[in-house]
Protein backbone atom coordinates (compact mmCIF):
# COMPACT_ATOMS: atom_id res chain seq x y z
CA UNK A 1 77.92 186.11 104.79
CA UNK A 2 77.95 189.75 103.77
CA UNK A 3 77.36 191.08 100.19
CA UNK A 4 80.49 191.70 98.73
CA UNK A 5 80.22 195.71 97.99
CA UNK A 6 82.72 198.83 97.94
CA UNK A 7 80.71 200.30 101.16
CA UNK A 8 81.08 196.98 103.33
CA UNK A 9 84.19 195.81 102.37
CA UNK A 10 85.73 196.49 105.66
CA UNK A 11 83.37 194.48 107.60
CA UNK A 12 83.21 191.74 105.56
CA UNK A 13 87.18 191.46 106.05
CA UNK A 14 86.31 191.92 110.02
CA UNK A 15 84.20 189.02 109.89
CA UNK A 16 87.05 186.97 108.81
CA UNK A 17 88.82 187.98 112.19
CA UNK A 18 86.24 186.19 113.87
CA UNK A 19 87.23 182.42 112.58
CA UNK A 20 89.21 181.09 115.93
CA UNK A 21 92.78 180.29 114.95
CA UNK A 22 92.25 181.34 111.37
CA UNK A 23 94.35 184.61 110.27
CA UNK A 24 93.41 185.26 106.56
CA UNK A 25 96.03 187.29 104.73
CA UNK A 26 93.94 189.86 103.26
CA UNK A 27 95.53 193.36 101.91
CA UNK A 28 95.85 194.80 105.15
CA UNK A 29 98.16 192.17 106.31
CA UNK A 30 99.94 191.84 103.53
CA UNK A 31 101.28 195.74 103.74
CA UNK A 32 101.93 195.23 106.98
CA UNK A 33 103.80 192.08 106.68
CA UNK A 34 105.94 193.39 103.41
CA UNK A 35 109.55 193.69 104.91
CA UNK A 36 108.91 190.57 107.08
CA UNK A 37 108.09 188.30 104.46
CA UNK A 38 110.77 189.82 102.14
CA UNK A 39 113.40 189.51 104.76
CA UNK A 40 112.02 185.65 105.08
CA UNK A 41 112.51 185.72 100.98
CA UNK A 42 115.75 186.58 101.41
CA UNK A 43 116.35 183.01 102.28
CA UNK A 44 116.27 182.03 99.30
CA UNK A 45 119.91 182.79 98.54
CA UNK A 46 122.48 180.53 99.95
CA UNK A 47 124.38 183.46 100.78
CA UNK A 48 121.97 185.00 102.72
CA UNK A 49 120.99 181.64 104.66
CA UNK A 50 124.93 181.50 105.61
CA UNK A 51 124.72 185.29 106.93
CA UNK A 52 121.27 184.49 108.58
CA UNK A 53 122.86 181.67 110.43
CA UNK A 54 125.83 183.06 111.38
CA UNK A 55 124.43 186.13 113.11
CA UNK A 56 120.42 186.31 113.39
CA UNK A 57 120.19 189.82 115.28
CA UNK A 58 122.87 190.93 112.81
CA UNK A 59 121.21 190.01 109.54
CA UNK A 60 117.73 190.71 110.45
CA UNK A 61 118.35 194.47 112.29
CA UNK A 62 119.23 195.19 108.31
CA UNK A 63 115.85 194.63 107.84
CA UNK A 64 113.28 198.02 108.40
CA UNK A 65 110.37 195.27 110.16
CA UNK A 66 108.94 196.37 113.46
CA UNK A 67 110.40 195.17 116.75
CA UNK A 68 107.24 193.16 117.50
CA UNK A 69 108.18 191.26 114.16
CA UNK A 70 111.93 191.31 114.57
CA UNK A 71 111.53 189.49 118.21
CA UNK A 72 109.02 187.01 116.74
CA UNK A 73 111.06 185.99 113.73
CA UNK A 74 114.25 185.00 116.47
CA UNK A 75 112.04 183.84 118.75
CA UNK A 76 110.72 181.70 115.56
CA UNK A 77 106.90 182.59 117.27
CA UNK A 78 104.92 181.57 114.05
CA UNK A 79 101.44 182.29 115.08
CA UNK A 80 102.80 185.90 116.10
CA UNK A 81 104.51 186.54 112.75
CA UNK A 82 101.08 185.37 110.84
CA UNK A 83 99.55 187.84 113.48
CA UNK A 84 101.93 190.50 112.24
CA UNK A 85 101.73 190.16 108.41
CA UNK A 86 103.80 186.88 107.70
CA UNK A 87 102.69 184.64 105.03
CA UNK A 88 102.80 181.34 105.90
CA UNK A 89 104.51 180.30 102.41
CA UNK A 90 107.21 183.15 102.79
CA UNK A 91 108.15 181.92 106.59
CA UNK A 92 108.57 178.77 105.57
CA UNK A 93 111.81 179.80 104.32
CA UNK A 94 112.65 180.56 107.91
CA UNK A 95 111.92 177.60 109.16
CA UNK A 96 113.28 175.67 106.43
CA UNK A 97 116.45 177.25 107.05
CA UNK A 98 116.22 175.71 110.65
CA UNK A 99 116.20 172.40 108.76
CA UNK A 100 112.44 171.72 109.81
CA UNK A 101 109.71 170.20 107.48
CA UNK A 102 106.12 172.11 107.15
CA UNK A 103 104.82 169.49 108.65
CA UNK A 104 107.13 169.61 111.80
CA UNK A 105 106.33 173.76 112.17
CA UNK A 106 103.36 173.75 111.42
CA UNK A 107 102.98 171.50 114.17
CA UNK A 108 104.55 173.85 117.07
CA UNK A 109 102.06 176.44 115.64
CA UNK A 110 99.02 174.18 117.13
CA UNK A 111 100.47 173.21 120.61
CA UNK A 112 100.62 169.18 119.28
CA UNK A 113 103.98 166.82 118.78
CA UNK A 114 104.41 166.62 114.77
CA UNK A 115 103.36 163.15 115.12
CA UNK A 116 99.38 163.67 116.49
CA UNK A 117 99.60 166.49 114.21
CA UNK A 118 99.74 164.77 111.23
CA UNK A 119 97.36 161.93 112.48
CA UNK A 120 94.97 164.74 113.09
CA UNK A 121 95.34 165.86 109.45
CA UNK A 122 95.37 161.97 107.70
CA UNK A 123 92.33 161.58 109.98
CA UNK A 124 91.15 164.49 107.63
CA UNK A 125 92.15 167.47 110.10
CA UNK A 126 90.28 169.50 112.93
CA UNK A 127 86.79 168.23 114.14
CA UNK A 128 84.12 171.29 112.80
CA UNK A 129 82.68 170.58 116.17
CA UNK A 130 83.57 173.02 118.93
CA UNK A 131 84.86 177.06 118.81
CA UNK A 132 83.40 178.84 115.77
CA UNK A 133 83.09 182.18 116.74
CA UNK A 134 85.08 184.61 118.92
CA UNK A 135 82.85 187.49 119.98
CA UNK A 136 80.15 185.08 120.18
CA UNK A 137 82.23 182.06 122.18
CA UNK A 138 80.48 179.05 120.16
């Protein structure tokens, strides 16, 4: 792993891009994620849950995000939104609002039902065998 200094910084953070279906939320994501995940905030608030379900185009164009993140949020394309700044913990108001467990969207994130999902993760997750790299393809 690379030495942690001011001068490498930014290639030490491009390593990180190289873990296969891994998207850590460093600084860089974070700005660009900031009116996506406060928009997903948002949720908190009954109120705003109420407005969010009665018109999703017409809550969320009140919301200065980009179109890429605007068409991911209604298209509820998870891996997309992490991809364009989304926190994880912040969109699972979104999807909480859709009356679905972590569990059950986390699960459409990996392509599995919810059930061998979570047999995958009491069987203690992901096998460390197999894609490790993405430049280098092992």
């Amino acid at each position: 792993m690379s030495e942690l200094t001011h001068t490498n910084i930014h290639a030490y953070l491009a390593e990180l891009e190289d873990i296969p279906g891994t998207r850590v939320y460093t600084t860089k994501r974070a700005r660009q994620g900031y009116w996506l995940n406060q928009f997903a905030m948002s949720l908190m608030k009954a109120e705003n849950r109420k407005a969010w379900k009665a018109d999703e185009a017409a809550y969320i164009a009140d919301w200065p995000m980009t179109d890429a993140q605007r068409d991911a949020v209604l298209a509820r394309d998870y891996n997309l939104l992490l991809d364009l700044g989304g926190n994880i913990y912040y969109l699972a108001k979104v999807f909480s609002t859709d009356g679905l467990s972590f569990l059950q969207a986390v699960s459409t994130m990996t392509g599995m039902s919810t059930e061998d999902y979570q047999t995958m993760m009491i069987n203690g997750g992901r096998s460390p065998i197999g894609l490790r790299s993405i430049k280098e393809g092992t």
